[in-house]
Each structure stands twice: as C-alpha cells, then as structure tokens.
C-alpha atoms as a PDB file:
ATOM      1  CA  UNK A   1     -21.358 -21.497  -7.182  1.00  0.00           C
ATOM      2  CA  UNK A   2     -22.296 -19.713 -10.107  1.00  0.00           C
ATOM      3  CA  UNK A   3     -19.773 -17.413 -12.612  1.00  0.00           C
ATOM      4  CA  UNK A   4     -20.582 -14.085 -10.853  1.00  0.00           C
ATOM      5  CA  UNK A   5     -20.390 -15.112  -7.828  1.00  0.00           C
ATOM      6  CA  UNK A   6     -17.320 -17.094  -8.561  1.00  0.00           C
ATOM      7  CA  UNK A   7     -15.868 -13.673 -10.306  1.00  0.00           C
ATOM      8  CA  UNK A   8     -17.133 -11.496  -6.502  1.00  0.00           C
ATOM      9  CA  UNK A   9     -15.302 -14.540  -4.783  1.00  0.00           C
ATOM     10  CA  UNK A  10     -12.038 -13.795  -6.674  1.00  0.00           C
ATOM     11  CA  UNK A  11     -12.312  -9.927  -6.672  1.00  0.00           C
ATOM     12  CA  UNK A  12     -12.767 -10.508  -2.777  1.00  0.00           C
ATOM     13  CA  UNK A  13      -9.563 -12.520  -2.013  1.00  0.00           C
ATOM     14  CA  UNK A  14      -7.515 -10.295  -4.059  1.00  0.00           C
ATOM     15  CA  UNK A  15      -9.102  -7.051  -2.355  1.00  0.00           C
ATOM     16  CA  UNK A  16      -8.384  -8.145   1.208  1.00  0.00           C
ATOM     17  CA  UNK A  17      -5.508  -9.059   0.635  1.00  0.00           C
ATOM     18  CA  UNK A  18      -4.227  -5.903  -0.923  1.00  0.00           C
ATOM     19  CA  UNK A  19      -6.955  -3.390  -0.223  1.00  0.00           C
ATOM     20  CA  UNK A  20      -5.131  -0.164  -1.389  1.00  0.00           C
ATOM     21  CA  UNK A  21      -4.074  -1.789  -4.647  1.00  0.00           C
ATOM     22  CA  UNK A  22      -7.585  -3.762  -4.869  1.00  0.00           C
ATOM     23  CA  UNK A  23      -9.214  -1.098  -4.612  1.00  0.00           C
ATOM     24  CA  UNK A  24      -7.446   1.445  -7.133  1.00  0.00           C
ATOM     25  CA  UNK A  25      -7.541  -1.527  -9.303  1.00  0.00           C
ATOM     26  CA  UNK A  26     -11.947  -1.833  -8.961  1.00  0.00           C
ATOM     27  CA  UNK A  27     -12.251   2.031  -9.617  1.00  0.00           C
ATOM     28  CA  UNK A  28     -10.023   1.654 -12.814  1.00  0.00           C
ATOM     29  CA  UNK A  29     -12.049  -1.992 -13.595  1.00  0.00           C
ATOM     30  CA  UNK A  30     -15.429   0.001 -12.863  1.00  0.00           C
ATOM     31  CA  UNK A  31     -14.119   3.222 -14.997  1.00  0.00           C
ATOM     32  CA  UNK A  32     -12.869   1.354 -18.126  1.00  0.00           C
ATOM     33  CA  UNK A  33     -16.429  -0.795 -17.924  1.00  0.00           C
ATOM     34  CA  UNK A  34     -18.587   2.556 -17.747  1.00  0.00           C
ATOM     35  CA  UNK A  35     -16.291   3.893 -20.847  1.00  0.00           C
ATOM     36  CA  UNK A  36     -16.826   0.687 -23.110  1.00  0.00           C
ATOM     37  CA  UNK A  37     -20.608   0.679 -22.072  1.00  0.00           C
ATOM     38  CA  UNK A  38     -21.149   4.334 -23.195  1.00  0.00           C
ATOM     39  CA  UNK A  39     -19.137   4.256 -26.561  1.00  0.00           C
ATOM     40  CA  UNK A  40     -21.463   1.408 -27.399  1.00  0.00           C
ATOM     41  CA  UNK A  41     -24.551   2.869 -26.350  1.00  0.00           C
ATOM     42  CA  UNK A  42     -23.711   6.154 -27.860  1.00  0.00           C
ATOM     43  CA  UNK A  43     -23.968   4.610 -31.454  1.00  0.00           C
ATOM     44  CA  UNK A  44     -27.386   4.365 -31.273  1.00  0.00           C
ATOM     45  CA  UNK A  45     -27.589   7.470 -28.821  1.00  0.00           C
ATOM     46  CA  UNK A  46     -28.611   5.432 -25.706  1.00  0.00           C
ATOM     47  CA  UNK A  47     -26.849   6.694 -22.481  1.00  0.00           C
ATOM     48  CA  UNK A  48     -26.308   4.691 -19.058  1.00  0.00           C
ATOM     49  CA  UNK A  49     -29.548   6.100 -17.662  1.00  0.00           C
ATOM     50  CA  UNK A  50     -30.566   4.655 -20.361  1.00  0.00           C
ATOM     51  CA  UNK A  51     -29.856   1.044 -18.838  1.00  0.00           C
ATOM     52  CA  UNK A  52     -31.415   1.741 -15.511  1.00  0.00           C
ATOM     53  CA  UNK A  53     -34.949   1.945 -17.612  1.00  0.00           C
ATOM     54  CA  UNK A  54     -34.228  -1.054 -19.799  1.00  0.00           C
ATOM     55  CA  UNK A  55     -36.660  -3.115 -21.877  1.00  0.00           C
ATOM     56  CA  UNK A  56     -36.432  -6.010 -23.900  1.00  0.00           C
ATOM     57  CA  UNK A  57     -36.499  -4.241 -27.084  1.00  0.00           C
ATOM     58  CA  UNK A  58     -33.911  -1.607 -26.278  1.00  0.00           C
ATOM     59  CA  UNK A  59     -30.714  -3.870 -27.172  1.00  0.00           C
ATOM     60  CA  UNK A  60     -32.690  -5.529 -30.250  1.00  0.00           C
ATOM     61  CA  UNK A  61     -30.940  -2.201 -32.226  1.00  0.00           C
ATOM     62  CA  UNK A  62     -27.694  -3.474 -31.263  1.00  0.00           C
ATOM     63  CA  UNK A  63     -25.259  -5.826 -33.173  1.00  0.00           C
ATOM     64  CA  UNK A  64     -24.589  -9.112 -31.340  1.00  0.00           C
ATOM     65  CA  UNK A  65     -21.247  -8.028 -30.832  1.00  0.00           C
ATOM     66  CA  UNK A  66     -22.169  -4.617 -29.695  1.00  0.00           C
ATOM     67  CA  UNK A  67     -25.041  -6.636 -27.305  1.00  0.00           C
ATOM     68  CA  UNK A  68     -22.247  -8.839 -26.253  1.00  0.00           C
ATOM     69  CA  UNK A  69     -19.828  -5.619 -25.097  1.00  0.00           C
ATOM     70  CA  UNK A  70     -23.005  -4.319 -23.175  1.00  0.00           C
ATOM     71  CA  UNK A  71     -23.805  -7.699 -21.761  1.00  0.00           C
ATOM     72  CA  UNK A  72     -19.810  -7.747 -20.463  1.00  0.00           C
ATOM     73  CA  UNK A  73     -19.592  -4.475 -19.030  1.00  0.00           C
ATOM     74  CA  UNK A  74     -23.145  -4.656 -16.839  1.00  0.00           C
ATOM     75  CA  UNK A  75     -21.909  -7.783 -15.558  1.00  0.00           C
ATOM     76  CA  UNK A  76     -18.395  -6.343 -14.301  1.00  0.00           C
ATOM     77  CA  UNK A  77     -20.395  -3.679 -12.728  1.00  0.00           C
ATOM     78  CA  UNK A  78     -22.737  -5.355 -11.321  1.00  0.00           C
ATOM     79  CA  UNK A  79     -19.961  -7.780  -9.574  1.00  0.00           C
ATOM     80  CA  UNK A  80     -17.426  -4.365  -8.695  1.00  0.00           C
ATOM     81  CA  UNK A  81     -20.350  -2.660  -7.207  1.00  0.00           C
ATOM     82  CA  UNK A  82     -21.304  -5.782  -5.175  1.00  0.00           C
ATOM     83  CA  UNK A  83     -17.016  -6.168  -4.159  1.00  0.00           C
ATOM     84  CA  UNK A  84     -17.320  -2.668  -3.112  1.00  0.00           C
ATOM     85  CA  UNK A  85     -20.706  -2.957  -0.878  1.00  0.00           C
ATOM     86  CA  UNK A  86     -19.127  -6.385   0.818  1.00  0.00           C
ATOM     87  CA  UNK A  87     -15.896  -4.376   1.362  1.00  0.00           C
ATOM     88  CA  UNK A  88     -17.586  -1.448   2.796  1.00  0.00           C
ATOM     89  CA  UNK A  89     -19.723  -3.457   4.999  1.00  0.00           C
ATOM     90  CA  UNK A  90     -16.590  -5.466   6.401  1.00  0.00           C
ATOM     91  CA  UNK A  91     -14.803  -1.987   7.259  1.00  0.00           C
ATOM     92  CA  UNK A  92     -17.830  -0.577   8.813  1.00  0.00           C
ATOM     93  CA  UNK A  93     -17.865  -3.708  11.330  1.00  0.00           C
ATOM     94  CA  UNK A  94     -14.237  -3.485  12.307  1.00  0.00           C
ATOM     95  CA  UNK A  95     -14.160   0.509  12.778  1.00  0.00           C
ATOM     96  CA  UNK A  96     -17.697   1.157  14.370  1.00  0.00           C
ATOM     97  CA  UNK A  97     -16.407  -1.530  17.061  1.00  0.00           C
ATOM     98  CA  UNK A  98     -12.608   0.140  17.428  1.00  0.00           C
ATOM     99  CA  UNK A  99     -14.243   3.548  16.977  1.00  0.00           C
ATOM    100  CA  UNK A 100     -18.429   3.287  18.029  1.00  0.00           C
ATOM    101  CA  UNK A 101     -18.882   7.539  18.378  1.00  0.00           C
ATOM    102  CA  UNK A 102     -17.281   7.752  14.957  1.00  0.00           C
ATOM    103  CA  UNK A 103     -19.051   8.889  11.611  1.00  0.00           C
ATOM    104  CA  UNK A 104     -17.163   6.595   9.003  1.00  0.00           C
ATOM    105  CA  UNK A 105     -19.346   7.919   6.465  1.00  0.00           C
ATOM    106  CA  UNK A 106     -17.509  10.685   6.251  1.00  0.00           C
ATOM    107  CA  UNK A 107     -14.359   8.797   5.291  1.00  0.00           C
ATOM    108  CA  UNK A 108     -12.944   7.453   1.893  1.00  0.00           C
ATOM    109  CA  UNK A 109     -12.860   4.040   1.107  1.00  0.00           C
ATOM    110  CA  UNK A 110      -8.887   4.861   1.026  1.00  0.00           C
ATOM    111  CA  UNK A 111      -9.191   6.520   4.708  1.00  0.00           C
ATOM    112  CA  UNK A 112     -10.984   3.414   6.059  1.00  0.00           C
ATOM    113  CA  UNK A 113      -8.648   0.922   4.576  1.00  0.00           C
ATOM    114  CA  UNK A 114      -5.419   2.548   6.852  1.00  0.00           C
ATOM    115  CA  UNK A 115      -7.817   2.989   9.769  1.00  0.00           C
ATOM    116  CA  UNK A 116      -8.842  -0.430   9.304  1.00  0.00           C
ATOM    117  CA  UNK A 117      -4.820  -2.140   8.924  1.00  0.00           C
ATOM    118  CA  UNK A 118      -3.971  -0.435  11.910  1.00  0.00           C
ATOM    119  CA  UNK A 119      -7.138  -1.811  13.871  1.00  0.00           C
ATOM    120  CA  UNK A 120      -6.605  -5.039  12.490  1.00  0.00           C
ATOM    121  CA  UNK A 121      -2.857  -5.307  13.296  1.00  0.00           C
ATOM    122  CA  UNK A 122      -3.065  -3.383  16.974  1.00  0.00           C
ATOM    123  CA  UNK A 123      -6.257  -4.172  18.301  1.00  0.00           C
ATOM    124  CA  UNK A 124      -7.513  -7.512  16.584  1.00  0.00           C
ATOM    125  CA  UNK A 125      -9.705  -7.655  19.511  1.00  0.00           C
ATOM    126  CA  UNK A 126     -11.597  -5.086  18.516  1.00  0.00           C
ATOM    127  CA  UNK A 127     -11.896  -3.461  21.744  1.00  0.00           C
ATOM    128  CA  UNK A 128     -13.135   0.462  21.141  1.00  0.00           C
ATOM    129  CA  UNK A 129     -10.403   2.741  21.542  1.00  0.00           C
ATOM    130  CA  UNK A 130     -10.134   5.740  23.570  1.00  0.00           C
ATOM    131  CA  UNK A 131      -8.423   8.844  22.454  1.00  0.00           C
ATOM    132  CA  UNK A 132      -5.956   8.415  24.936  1.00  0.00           C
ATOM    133  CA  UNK A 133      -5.265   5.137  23.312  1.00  0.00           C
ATOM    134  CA  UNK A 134      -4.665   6.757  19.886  1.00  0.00           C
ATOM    135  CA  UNK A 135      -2.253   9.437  21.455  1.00  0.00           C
ATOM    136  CA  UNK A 136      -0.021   6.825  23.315  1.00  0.00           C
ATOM    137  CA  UNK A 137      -0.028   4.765  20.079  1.00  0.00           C
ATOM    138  CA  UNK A 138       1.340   7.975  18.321  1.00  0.00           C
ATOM    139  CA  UNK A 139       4.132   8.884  20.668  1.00  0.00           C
ATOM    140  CA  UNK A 140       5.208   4.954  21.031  1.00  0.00           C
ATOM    141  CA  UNK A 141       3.973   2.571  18.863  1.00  0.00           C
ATOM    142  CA  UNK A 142       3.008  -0.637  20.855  1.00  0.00           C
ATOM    143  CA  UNK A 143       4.513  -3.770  20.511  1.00  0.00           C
ATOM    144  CA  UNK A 144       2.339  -6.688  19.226  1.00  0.00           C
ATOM    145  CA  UNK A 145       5.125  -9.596  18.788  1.00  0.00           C
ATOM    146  CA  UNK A 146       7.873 -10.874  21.140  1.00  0.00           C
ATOM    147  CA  UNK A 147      11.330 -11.357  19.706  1.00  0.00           C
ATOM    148  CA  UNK A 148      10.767 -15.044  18.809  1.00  0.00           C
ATOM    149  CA  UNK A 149       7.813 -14.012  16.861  1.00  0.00           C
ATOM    150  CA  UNK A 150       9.415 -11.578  14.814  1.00  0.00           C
ATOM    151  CA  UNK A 151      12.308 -14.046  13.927  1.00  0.00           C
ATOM    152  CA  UNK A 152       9.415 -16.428  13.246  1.00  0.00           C
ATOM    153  CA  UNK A 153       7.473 -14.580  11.319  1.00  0.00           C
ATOM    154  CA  UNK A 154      10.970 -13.513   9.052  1.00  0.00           C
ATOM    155  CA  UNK A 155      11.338 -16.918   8.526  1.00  0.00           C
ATOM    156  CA  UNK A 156       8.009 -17.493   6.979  1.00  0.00           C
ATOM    157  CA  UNK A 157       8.602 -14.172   4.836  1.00  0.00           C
ATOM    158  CA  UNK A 158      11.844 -15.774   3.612  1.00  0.00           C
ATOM    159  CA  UNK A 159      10.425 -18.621   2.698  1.00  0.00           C
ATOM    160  CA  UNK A 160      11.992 -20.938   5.392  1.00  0.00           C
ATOM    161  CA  UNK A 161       8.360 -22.000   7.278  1.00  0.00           C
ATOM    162  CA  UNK A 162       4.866 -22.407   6.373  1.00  0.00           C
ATOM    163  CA  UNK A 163       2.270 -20.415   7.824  1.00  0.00           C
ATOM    164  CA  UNK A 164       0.409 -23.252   9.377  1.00  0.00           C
ATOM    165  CA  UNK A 165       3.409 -23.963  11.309  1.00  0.00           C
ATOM    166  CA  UNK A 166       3.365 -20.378  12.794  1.00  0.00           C
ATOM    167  CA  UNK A 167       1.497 -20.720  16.380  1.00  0.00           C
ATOM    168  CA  UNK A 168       0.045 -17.290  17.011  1.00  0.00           C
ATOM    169  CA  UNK A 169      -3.056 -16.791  14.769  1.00  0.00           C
ATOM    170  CA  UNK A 170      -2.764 -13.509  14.522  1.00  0.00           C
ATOM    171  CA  UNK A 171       0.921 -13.168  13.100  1.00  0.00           C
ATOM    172  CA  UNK A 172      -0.856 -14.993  10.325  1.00  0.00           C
ATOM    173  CA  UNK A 173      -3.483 -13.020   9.950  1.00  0.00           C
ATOM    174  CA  UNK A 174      -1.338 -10.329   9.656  1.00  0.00           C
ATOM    175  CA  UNK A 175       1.418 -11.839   7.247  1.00  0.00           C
ATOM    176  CA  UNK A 176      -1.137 -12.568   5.159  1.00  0.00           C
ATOM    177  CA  UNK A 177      -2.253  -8.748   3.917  1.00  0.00           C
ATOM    178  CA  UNK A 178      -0.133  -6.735   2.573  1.00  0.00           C
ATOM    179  CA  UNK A 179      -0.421  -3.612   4.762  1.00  0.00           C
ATOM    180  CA  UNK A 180      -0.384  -5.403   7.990  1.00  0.00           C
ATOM    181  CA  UNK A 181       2.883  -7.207   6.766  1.00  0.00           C
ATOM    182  CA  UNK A 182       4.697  -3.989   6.012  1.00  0.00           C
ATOM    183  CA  UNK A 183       3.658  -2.743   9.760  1.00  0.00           C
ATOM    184  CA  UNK A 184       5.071  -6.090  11.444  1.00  0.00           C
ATOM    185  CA  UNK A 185       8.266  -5.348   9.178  1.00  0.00           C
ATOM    186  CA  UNK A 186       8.450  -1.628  10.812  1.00  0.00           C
ATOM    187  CA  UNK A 187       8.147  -3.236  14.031  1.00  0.00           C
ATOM    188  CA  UNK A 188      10.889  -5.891  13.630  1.00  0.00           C
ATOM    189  CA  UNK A 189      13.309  -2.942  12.266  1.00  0.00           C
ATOM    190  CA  UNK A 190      12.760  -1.504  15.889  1.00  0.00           C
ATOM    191  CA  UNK A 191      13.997  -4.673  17.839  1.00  0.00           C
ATOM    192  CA  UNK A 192      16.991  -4.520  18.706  1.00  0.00           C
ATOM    193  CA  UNK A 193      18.237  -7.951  18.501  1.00  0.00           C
ATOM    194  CA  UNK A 194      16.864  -8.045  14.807  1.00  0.00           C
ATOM    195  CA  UNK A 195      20.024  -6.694  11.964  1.00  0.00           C
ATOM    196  CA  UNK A 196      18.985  -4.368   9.403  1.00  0.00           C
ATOM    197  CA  UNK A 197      20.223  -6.534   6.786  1.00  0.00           C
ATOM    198  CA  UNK A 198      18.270  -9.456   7.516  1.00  0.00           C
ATOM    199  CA  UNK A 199      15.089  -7.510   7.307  1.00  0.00           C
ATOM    200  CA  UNK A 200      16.086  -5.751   3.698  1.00  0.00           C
ATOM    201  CA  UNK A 201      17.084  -9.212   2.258  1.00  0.00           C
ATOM    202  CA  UNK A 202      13.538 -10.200   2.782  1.00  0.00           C
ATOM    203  CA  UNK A 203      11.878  -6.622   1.784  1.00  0.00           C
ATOM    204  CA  UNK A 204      14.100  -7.303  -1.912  1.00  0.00           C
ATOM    205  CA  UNK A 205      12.559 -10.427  -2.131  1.00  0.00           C
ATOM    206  CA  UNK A 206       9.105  -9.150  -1.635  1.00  0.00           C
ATOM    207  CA  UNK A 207      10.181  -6.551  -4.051  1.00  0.00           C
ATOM    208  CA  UNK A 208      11.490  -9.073  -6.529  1.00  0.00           C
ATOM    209  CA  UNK A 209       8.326 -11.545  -6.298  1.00  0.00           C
ATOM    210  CA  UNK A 210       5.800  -8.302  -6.374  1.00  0.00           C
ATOM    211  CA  UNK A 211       7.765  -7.787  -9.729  1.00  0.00           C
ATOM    212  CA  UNK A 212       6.609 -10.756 -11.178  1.00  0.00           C
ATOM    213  CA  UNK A 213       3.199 -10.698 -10.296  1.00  0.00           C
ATOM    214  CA  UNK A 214       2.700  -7.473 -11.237  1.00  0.00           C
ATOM    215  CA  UNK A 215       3.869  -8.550 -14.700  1.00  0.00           C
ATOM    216  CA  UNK A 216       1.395 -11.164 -14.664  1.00  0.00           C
ATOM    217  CA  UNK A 217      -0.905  -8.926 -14.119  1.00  0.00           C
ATOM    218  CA  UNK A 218      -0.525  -6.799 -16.588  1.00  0.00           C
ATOM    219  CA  UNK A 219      -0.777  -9.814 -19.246  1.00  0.00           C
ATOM    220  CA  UNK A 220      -4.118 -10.140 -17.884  1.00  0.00           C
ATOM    221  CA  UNK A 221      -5.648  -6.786 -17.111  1.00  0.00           C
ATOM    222  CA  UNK A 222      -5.760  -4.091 -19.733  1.00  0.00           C
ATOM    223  CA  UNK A 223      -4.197  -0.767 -18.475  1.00  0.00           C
ATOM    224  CA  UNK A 224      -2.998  -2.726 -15.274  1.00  0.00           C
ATOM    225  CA  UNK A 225      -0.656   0.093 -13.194  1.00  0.00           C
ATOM    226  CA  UNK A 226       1.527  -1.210 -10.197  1.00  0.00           C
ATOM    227  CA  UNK A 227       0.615   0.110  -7.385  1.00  0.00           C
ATOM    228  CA  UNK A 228       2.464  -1.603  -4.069  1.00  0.00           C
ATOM    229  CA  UNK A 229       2.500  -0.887  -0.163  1.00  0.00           C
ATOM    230  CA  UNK A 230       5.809   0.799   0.621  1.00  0.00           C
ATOM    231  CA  UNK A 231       8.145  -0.188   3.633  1.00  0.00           C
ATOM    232  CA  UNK A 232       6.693   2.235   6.503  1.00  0.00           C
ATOM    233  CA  UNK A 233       7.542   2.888  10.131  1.00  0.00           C
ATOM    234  CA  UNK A 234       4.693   2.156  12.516  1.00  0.00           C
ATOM    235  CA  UNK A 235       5.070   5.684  14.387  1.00  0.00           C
ATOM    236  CA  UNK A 236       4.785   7.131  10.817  1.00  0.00           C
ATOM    237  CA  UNK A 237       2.023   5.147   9.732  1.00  0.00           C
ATOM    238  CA  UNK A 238      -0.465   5.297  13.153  1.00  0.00           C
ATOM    239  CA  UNK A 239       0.180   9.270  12.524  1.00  0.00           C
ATOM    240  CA  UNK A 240      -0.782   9.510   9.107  1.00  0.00           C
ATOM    241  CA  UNK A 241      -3.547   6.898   9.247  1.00  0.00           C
ATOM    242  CA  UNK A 242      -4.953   8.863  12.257  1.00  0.00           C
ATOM    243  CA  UNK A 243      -3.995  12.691  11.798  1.00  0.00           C
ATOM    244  CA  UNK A 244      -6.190  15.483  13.217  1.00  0.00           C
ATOM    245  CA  UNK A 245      -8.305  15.407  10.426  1.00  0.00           C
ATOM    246  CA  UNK A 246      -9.254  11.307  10.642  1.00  0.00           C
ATOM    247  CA  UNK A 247      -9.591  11.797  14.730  1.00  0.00           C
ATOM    248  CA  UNK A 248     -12.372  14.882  14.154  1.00  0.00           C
ATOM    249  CA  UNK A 249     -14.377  11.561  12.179  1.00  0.00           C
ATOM    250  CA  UNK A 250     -13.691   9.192  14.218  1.00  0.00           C
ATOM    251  CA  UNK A 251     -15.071  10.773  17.487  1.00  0.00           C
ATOM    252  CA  UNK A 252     -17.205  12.741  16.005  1.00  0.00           C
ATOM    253  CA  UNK A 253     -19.739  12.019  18.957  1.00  0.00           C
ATOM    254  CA  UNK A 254     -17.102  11.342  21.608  1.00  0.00           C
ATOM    255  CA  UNK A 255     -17.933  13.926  24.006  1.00  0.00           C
ATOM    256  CA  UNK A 256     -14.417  13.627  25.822  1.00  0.00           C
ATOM    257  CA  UNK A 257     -12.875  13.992  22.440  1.00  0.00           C
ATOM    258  CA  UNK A 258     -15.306  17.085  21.823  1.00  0.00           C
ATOM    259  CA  UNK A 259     -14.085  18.479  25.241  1.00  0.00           C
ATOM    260  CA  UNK A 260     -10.860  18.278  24.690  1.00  0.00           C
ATOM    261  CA  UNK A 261     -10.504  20.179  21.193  1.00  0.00           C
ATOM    262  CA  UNK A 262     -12.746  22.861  22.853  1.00  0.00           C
ATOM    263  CA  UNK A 263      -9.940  23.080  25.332  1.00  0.00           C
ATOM    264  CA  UNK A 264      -7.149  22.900  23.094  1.00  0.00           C
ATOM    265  CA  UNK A 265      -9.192  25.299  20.823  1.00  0.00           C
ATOM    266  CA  UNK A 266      -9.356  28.012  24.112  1.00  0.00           C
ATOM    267  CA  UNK A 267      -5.875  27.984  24.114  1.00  0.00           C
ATOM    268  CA  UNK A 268      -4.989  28.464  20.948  1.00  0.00           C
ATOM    269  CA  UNK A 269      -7.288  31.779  20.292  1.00  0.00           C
ATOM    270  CA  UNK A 270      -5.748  32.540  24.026  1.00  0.00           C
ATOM    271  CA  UNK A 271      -2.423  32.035  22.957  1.00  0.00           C
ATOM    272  CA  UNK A 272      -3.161  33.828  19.707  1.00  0.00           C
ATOM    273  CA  UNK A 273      -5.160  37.260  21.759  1.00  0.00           C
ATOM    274  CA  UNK A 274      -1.338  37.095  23.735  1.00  0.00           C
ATOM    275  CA  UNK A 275       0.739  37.000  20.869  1.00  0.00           C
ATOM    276  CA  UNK A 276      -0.852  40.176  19.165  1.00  0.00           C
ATOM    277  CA  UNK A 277      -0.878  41.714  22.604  1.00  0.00           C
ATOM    278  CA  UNK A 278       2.741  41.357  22.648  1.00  0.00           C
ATOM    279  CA  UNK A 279       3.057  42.955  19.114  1.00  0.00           C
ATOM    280  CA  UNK A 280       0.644  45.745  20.360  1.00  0.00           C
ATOM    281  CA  UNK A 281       2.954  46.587  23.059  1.00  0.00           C
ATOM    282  CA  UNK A 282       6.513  46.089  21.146  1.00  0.00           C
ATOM    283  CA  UNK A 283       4.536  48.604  18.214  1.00  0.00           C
ATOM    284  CA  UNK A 284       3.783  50.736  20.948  1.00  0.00           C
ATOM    285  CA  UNK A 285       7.351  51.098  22.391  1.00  0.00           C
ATOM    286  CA  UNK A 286       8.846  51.246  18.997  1.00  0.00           C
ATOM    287  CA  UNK A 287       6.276  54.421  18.332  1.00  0.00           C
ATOM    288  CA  UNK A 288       7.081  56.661  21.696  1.00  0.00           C
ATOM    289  CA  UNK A 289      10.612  55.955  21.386  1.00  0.00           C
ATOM    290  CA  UNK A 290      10.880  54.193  24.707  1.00  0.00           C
ATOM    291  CA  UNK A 291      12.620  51.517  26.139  1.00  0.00           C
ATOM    292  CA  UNK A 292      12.909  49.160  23.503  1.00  0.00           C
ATOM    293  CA  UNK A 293      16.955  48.159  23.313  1.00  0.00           C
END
C-alpha cells in the first residue's frame, strides 16, 4: 500500500465512522488546501486553472518551498476528492436499493448521510421501502433490538464487554458509527425496563471520551472545530431525516407516491376554495346586516 492510498484508507475509516463530522471535517481539509494552493500560486500570478493545464516548466518559477506547499496541497486534494467519490458511491448503493424510484442526485452529501443511518440501522437488509413503510416508521418508530440486546449492547458502551462477544452482527454494526449508536440509545430510552439513569451515565461517558479525542484532534489538525452527533429520539430523527421535502426525492418516480400528493394536493386547494367560500359568505352577512349573531 502506497502513502496516498494509505492517507484515502485513513480518511475512509474515520468518515464512516462519523460521517457528519467526517465530512464537515473533508470540506474544511479541501477548503484550507484550495486557500494555501492559491496564495502560493498567486505570487507568481498562476491560478488553480492554472494547475489543470500544467507543464513541467510551470513550477520551475517556484521556490522549493513554495513547490513543496503546491506539491502538499494537490496531494490532499487529490486524496479528499477520491474520499468523497468512494463515499458517494457507497451511499448511492445503500439508498438506490432502500429507495430505487428515488433521484439522490438531488440530495446533499449531508441529506444522504441521515437517509443513509436510518437505512442502515432499520433496514440493514436493504429491502426497498414503500411509502407506507416510511409513514408507519414516522408515527411509531420500529423496534430493532429485544430487551437483552439493549442491556447488551449498554454494556459494551460502558465498557463492560467487547464487541466480538456481542452475538447479533448488526448491533455491532451499528455500535460502531456514531449516528447509528445515538439511534439504538433513543431506542433503549423507550424500553421500559431500561432506567433513565443508566442510559445518561453512559451518554456522559461518551461525552467525556469525545472530549478527549476531540482535543487530540485539534493538536493534529489546524482549525479542527468539534462537531459531535447529539442524543436524538428515533421518532424525531426518522421525521427530520425524511420530511416532505427528502420524500418528494426519494420517490421522485414512485408513481404511488406521485398519486398520492396529487390527492393530498386536491384537497388542499379544495379545502382552501371552501375556506374562502366561507369568508365570502360570513363578508356577505356582515354587509346586508343579516343573521350573523
């Protein structure tokens, strides 16, 4: 394995497992890269196009240190622009098989990412999902683990077990990413037989250890800004990740879907014709002095 590929390797394991952070932390990576490549370049009035043309003599003007700056900066580029196409490619797979009529290239990196979590954590089968589906999961969040499993999985958060000695492969999968973890947390704080307390012990340890890694971060990443997954309920989360706006993308060619906001869209303008017929009539009575009490 060579450096850059050993550099996309690394990028890779810290983007899945903290996509949201990973990838706020690639845009600043890839904006701080494009800034030190065109202060450089301006000094002897190049520009970036300028790059995309290059010969051998163009960086022959340039200091070694200045060549050495460029030399930097194309290569972290090069490797977040790579991170970002293996990324993209990964959430395409997952959401064109949970959502085939969909148009995800309408959606944000950002967007895909919380479609993606809640695929990953609900429907790790991948089977496509029907709008039905989606509303039920709205109105009552399903439940993925039994009891034991969530007291399980606690444990492992707490630092009691190992995750090899957790059976079910996919609370594994899912304790091991940080959005999928904060979903199984919002589904333990809905069991009954679960305390509060237990599962806020373990979400201040979390806290605590995210604390310390995000200072050791920021001893190795200039301009490094925390930026964590926040405890969330699953009925708020499914809602957000998949408002009106994200279902309009995501069926864009579902023809039941299409049916049914033409319906729903007939009875709003009907409801809307009735309502101004009603304050027609009222402004009517209210003119002729009539029977309006």
């Amino acid at each position: 394995m060579n450096i850059r590929d050993d550099l996309l390797t690394q990028q890779l394991l810290t983007f899945t497992k903290r996509p949201y952070v990973g990838f706020k932390l690639l845009m600043q990576q890839e904006k701080e890269a494009k800034i030190d490549l065109k202060y450089t370049l301006m000094i002897h009035s190049d520009s970036l196009e300028s790059l995309e043309h290059v010969d051998k003599g163009l960086l022959e003007k340039y200091s070694p240190a200045e060549q050495q700056t460029i030399t930097r900066a194309v290569k972290d580029l090069r490797t977040i622009i790579a991170v970002k196409q293996v990324i993209q490619t990964q959430y395409h797979e997952v959401l064109k098989r949970a959502f085939p009529n969909g148009d995800l290239d309408d959606l944000s990196l950002v967007r895909q990412e919380q479609a993606y979590t809640a695929v990953m954590y609900y429907d790790p089968t991948l089977k496509p999902l029907k709008v039905e589906t989606m509303a039920q999961w709205q109105e009552n969040p399903p439940r993925v683990f039994s009891t034991q499993e969530h007291q399980l999985g606690l444990a492992y958060l707490s630092g009691q077990l190992s995750l090899d000695q957790l059976e079910n492969h996919h609370l594994q999968r899912v304790l091991k990413h940080d959005g999928t973890k904060q979903l199984f947390l919002g589904e333990c704080k809905v069991d009954p037989t679960i305390k509060n307390s237990q599962i806020e012990k373990i979400q201040k340890q979390l806290k605590e250890q995210q604390a310390k890694d995000d200072q050791y971060r920021k001893s190795q990443l200039a301009h490094y800004q925390p930026l964590n997954y926040k405890p969330v309920s699953p009925n708020y989360y499914l809602k957000t990740a998949f408002s009106d706006a994200i279902m309009t993308v995501l069926y864009a060619r579902d023809e039941d879907y299409q049916r049914q906001r033409q319906a729903q869209g007939l009875k709003e303008t009907e409801w809307e014709m009735a309502k101004k017929q009603r304050q027609h009539q009222t402004r009517n009575r209210h003119e002729d002095g009539g029977m309006h009490l």
